[in-house]
Structure formats: C-alpha cells, structure tokens
C-alpha atoms as a PDB file:
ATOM      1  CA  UNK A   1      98.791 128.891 100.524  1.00  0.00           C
ATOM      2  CA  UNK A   2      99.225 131.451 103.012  1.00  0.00           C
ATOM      3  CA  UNK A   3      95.504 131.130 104.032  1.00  0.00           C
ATOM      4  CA  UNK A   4      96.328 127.475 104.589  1.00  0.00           C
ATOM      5  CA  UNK A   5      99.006 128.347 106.217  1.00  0.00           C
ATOM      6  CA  UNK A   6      96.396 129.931 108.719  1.00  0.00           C
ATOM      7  CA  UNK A   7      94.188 127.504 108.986  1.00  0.00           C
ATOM      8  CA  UNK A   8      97.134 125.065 110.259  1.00  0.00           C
ATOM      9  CA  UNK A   9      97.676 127.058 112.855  1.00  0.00           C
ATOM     10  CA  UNK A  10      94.533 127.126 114.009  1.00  0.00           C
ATOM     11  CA  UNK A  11      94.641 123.395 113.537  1.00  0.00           C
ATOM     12  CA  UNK A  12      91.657 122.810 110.974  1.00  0.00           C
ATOM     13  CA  UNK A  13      93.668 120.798 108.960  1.00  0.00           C
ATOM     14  CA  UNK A  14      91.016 119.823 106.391  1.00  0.00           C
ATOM     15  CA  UNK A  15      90.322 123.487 105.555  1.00  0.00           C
ATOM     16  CA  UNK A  16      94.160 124.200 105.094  1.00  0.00           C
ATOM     17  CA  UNK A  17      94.000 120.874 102.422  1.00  0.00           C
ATOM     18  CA  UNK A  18      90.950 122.187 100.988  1.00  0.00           C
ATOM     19  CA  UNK A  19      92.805 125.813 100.144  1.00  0.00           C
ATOM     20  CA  UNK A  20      95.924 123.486  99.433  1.00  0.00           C
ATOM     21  CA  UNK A  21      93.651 121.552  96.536  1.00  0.00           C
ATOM     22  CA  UNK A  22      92.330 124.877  95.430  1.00  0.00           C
ATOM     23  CA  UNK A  23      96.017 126.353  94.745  1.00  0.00           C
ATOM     24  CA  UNK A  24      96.933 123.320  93.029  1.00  0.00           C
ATOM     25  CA  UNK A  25      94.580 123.662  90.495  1.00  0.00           C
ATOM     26  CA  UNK A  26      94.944 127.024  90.039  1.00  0.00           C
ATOM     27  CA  UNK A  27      99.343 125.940  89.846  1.00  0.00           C
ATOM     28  CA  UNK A  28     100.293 122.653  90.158  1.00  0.00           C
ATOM     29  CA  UNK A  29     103.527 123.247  90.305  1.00  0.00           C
ATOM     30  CA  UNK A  30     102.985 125.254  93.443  1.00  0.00           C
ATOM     31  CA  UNK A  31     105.573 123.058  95.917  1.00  0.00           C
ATOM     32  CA  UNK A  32     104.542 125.414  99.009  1.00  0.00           C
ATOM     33  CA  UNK A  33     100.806 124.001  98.649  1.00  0.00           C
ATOM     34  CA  UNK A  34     101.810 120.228  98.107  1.00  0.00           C
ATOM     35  CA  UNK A  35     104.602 120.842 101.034  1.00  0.00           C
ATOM     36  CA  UNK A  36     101.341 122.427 103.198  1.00  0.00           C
ATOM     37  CA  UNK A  37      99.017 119.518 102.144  1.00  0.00           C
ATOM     38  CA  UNK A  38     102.014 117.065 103.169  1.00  0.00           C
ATOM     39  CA  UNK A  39     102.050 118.901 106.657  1.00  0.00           C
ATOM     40  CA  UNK A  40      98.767 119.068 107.245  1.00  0.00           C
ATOM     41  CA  UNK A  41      98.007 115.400 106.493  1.00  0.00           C
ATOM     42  CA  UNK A  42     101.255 114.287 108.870  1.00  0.00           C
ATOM     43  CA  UNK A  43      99.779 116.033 111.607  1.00  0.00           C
ATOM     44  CA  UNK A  44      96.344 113.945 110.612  1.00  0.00           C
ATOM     45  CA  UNK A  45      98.397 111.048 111.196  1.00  0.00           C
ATOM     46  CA  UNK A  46      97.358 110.138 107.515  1.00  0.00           C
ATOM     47  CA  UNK A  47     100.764 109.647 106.683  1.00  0.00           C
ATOM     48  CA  UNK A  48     100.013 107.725 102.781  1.00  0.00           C
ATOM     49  CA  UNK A  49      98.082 110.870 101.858  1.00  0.00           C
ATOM     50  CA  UNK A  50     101.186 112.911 103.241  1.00  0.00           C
ATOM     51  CA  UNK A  51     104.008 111.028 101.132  1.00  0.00           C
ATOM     52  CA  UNK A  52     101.767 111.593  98.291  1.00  0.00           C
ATOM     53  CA  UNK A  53     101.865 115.202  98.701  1.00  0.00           C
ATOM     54  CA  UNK A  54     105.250 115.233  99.656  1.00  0.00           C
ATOM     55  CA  UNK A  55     106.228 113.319  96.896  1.00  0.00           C
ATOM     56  CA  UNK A  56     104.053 115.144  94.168  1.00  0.00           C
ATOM     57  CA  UNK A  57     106.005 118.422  95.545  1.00  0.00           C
ATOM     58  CA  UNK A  58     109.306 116.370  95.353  1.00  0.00           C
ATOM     59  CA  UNK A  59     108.412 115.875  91.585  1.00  0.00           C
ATOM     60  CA  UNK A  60     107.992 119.820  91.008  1.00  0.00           C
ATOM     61  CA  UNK A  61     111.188 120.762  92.991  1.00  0.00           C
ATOM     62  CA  UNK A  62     113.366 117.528  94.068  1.00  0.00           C
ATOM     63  CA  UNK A  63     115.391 120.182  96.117  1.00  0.00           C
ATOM     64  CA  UNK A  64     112.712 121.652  98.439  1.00  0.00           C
ATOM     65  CA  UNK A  65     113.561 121.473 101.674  1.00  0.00           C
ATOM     66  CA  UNK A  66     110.183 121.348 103.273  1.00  0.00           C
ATOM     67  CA  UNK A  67     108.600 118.523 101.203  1.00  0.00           C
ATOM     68  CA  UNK A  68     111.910 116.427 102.112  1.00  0.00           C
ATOM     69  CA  UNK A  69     111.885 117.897 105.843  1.00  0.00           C
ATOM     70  CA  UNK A  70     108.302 115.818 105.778  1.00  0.00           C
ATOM     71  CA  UNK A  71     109.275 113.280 104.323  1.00  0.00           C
ATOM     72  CA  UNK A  72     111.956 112.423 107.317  1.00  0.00           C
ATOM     73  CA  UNK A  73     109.725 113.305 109.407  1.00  0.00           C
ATOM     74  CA  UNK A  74     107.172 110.621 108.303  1.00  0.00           C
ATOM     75  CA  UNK A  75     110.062 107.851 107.972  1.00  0.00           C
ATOM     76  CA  UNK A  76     111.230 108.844 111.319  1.00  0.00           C
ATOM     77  CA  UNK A  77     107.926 109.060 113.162  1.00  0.00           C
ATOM     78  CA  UNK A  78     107.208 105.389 111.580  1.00  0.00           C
ATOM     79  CA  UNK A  79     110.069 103.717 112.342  1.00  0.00           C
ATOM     80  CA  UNK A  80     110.176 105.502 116.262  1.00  0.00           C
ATOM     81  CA  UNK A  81     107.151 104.012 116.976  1.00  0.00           C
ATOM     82  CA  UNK A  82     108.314 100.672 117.643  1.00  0.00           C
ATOM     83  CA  UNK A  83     105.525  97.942 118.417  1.00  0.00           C
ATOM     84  CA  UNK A  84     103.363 100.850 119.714  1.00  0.00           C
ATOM     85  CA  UNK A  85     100.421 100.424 117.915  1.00  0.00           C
ATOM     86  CA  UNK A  86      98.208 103.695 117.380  1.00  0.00           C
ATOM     87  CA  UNK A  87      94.734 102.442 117.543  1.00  0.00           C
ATOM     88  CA  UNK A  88      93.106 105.776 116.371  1.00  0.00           C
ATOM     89  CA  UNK A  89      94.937 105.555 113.508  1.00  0.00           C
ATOM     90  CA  UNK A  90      94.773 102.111 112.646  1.00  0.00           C
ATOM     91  CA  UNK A  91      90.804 102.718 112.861  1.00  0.00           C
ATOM     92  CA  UNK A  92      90.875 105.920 110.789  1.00  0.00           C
ATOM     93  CA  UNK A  93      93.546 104.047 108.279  1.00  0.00           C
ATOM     94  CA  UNK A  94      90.506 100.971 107.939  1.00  0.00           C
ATOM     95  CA  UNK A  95      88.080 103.578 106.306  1.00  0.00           C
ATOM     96  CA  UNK A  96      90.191 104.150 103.789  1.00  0.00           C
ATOM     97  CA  UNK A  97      88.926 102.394 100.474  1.00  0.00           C
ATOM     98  CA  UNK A  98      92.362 101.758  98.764  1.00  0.00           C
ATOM     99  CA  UNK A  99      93.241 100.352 102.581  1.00  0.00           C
ATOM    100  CA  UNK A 100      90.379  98.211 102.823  1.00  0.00           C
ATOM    101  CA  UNK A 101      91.496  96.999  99.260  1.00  0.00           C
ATOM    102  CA  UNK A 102      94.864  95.660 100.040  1.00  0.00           C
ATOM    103  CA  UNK A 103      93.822  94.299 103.243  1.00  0.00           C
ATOM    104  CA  UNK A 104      90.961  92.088 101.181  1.00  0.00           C
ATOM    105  CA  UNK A 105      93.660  91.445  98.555  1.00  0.00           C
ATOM    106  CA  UNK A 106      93.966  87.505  98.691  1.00  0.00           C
ATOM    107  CA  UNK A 107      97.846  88.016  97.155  1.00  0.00           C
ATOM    108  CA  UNK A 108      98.631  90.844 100.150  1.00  0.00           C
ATOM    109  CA  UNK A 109      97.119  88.476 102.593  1.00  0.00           C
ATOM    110  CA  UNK A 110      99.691  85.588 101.933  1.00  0.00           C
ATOM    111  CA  UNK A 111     102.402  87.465 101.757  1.00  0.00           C
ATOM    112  CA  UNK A 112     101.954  89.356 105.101  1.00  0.00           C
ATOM    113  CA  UNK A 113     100.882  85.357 106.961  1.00  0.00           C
ATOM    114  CA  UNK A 114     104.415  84.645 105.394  1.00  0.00           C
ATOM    115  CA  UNK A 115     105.648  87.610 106.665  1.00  0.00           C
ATOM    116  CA  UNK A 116     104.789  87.246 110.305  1.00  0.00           C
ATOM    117  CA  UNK A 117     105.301  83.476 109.849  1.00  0.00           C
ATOM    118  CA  UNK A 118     108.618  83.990 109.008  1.00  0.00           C
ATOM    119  CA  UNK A 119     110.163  87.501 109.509  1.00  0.00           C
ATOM    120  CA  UNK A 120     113.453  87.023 107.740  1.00  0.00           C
ATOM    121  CA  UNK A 121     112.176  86.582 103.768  1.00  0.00           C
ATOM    122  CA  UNK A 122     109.865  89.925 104.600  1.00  0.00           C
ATOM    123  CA  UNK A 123     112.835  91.858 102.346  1.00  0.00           C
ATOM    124  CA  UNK A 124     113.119  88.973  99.733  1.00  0.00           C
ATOM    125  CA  UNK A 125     109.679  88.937  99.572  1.00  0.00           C
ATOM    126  CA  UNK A 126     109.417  92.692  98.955  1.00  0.00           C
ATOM    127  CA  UNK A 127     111.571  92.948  96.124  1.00  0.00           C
ATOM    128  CA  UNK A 128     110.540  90.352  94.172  1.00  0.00           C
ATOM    129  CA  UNK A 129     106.860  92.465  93.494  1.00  0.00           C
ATOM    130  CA  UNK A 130     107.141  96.204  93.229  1.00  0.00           C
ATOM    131  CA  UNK A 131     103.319  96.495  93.604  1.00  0.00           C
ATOM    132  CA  UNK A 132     103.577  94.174  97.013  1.00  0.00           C
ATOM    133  CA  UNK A 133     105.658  96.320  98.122  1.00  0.00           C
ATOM    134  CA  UNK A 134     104.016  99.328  97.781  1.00  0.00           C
ATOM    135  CA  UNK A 135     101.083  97.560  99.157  1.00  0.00           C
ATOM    136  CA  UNK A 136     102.541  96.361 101.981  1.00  0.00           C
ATOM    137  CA  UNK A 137     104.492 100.391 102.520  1.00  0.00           C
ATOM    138  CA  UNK A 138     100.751 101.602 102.568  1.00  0.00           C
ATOM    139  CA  UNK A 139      99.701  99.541 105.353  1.00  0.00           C
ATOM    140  CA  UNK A 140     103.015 100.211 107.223  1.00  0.00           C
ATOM    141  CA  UNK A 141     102.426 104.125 106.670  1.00  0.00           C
ATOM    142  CA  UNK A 142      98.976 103.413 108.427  1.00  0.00           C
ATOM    143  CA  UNK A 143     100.107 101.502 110.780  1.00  0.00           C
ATOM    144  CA  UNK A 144      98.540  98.861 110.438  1.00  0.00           C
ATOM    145  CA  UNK A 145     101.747  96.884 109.470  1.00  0.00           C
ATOM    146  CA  UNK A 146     104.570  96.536 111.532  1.00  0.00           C
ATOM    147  CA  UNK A 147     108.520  95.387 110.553  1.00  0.00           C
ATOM    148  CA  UNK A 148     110.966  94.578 112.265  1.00  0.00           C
END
C-alpha cells in the first residue's frame, strides 16, 4: 500500500489500483488498500468503482476515517455538480459493461422516461425496487443521471 501510495502521487492511478488489488489478495482485510483503491478511482472520476472500494473497506472497519472521508467526498462532489454535465466522464462511464447494461435495461428505461416525465414520484419510484434503485445510483455516480 505504501507503493500505491507512490504511485498516486505521481498520478498513475491504475498502477496504485493494480498494487491496491495485489495487497488485497495477499489481506483482504487490509482497509488502507481498499481506502487507496477508493482514492485512486475518485480521482478517475470512476466514482461506482470508488464506493465499491470504499464500501468493501467500510465492511472491514465501519470506523475508518479515510474510507468514510471518500465516501463524502463522492456524495459531495455528486451532488455539487449541479446540471453540469461532465462529458468525459459520461463517455468513459458508457464503456462500462454493467453501465451499458442498465442503460439497455427495458425496466431502467421506463422508470427514468417516468422520472424525467414527472420529477416528483422519482423517490416513490425508488423505494418501491431496491435493485432500481441501485440501478438508477449507478448511473447517477457516473453521471449520466441527474436528480433534482
């Protein structure tokens, strides 16, 4: 982890996750590499692969203060951005297979045309289906989403 540590600050990000990965199997209860991982992929702008990581350290250690210092982060970056839309990311977000799958999802596709055609049931309609919802976070985290 301290190698990755390096590599973030000389801002090759997919190296540090590579060492990240590589501590992780050796300890998967290693929270500084998930926390690292988390970084790494906020700064990537990939934030679903960052709340993962986040999350998965969150599981080890629900107290450490880095994995939940990224997680605000990631919630605050998402919701400052307003009805900016971050193209780069949107197109780097579309090459995602799981991301392509939920856009292609008939289901996910009515819900967000009732979404957008009527922006007041967007929290009704979010937790009636845990899985729409998650769907729906994933393409928000992405940005390809926007509420509110």
């Amino acid at each position: 982890a301290n190698r990755a540590a390096a590599l973030m600050k000389l801002c090759a990000y997919p190296d540090a996750i590579r060492d990240c990965e590589e501590c992780l199997k050796l300890d998967p209860k290693f929270v500084k590499a998930h926390a690292r991982k988390g970084q790494c992929y906020t700064v990537m702008k990939d934030f679903n692969k960052a709340v993962k990581a986040f999350q998965e350290g969150l599981a080890v250690d629900p107290n450490d203060a880095a994995c939940q210092q990224g997680m605000a982060d990631i919630n605050n970056s998402v919701h400052s951005r307003g009805g900016e839309v971050d193209e780069a990311q949107v197109q780097q977000a579309m090459k995602d297979p799981e991301i392509q799958k939920i856009m292609h999802d008939p289901q996910i596709q009515m819900v967000l045309k009732e979404m957008q055609a009527n922006p007041r049931t967007a929290n009704d309609i979010l937790q009636k289906d845990p899985q729409v919802a998650a769907a729906v976070q994933k393409l928000m985290l992405a940005g390809i989403v926007k509420l509110g």
